[in-house]
C-alpha atoms as a PDB file:
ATOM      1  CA  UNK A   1     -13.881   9.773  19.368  1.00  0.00           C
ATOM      2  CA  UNK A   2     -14.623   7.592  16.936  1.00  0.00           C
ATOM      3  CA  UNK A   3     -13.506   3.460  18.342  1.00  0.00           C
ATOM      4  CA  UNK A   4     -12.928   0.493  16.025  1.00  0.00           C
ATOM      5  CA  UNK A   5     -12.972  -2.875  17.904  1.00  0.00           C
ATOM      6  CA  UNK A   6     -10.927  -5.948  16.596  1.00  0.00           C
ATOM      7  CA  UNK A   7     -11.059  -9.605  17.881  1.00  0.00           C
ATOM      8  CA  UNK A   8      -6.814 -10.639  17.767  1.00  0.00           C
ATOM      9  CA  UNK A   9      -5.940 -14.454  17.593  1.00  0.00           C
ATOM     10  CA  UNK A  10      -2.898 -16.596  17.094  1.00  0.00           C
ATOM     11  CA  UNK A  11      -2.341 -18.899  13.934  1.00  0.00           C
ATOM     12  CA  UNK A  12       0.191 -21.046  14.926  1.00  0.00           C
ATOM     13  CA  UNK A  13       0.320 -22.918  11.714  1.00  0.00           C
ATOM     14  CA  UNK A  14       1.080 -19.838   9.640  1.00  0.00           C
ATOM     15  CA  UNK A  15       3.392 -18.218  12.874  1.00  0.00           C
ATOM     16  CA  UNK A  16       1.215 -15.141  12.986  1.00  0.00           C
ATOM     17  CA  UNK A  17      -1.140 -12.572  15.062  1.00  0.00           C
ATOM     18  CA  UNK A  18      -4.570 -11.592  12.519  1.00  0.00           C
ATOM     19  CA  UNK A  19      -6.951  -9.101  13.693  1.00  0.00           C
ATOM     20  CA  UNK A  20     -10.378  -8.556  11.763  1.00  0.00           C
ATOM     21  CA  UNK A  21     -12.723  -5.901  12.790  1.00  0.00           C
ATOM     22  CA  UNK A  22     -15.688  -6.569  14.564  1.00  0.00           C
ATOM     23  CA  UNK A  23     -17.593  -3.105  13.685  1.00  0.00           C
ATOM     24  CA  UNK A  24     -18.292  -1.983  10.353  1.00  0.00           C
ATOM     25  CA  UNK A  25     -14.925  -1.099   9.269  1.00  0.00           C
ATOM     26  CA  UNK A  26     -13.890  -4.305   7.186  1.00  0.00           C
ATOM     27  CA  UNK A  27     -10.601  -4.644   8.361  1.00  0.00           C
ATOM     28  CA  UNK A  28      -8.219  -7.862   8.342  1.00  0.00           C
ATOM     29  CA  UNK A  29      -4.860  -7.918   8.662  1.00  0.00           C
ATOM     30  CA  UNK A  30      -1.648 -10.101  10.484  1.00  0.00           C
ATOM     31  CA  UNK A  31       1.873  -9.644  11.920  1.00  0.00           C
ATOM     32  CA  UNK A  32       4.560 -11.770  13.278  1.00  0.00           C
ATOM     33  CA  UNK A  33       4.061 -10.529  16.578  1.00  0.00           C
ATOM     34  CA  UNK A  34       1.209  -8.827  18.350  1.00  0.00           C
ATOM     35  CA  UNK A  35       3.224  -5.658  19.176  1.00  0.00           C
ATOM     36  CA  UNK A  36       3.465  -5.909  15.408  1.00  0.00           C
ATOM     37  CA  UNK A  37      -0.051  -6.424  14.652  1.00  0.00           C
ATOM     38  CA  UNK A  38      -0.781  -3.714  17.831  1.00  0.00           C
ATOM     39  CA  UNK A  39       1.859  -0.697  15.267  1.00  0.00           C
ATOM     40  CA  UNK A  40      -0.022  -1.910  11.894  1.00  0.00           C
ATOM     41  CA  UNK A  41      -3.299  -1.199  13.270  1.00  0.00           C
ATOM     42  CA  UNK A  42      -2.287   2.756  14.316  1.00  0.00           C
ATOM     43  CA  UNK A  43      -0.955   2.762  10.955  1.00  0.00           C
ATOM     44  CA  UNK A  44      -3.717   1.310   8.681  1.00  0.00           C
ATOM     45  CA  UNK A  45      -6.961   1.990  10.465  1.00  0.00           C
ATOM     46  CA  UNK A  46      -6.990   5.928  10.045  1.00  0.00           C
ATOM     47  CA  UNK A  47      -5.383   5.662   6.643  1.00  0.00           C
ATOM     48  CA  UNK A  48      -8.370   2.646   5.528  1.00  0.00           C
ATOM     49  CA  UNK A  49     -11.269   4.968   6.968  1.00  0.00           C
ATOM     50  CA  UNK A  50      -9.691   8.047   5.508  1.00  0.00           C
ATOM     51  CA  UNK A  51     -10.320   9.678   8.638  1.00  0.00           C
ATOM     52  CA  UNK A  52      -8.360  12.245  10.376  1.00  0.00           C
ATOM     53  CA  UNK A  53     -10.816  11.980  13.722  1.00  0.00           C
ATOM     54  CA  UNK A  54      -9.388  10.861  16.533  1.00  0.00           C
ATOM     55  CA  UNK A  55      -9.338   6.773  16.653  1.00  0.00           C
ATOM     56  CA  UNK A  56      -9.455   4.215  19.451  1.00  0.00           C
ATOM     57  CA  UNK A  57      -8.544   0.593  18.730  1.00  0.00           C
ATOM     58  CA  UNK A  58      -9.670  -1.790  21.136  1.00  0.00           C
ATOM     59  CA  UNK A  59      -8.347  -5.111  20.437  1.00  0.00           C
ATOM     60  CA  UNK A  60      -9.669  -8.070  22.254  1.00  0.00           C
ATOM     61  CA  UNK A  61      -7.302 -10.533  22.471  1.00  0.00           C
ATOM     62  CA  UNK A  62      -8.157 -14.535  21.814  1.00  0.00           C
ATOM     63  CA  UNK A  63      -5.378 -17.401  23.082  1.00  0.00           C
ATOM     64  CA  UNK A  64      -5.459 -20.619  24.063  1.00  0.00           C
ATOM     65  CA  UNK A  65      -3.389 -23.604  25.197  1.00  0.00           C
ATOM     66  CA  UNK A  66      -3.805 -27.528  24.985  1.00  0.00           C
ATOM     67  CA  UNK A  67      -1.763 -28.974  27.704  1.00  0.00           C
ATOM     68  CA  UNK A  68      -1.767 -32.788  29.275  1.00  0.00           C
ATOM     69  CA  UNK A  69      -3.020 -33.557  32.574  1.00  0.00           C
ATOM     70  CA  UNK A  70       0.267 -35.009  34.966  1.00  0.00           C
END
């Protein structure tokens, strides 16, 4: 089984989820949501590697928060 890791963050400005590859695959793409992003990924990384293996995407997930102290 082949895997295919991708670090996910938040763009607030642009309202979307991106996730880019972090192994040799090459991939970037984004979605309005990260359930979304999580469907486009099943979709597009077998079809991009022209692979009919079995896939695992591990997506690491990156979020953070600025709130003011009370």
């Amino acid at each position: 089984m082949r895997i295919v890791k991708f670090e996910v963050f938040r763009d607030d400005e642009a309202g979307v989820w991106w996730a880019s590859s972090t192994t040799d695959a090459g991939i970037v793409t984004e979605a309005d949501t990260i359930e979304a992003l999580r469907e486009r990924l099943k979709l597009l990384v077998p079809d991009f590697l022209e692979t009919e293996e079995e896939l695992r995407i591990d997506m690491e997930v990156h979020v953070s928060d600025i709130v003011q102290a009370a």
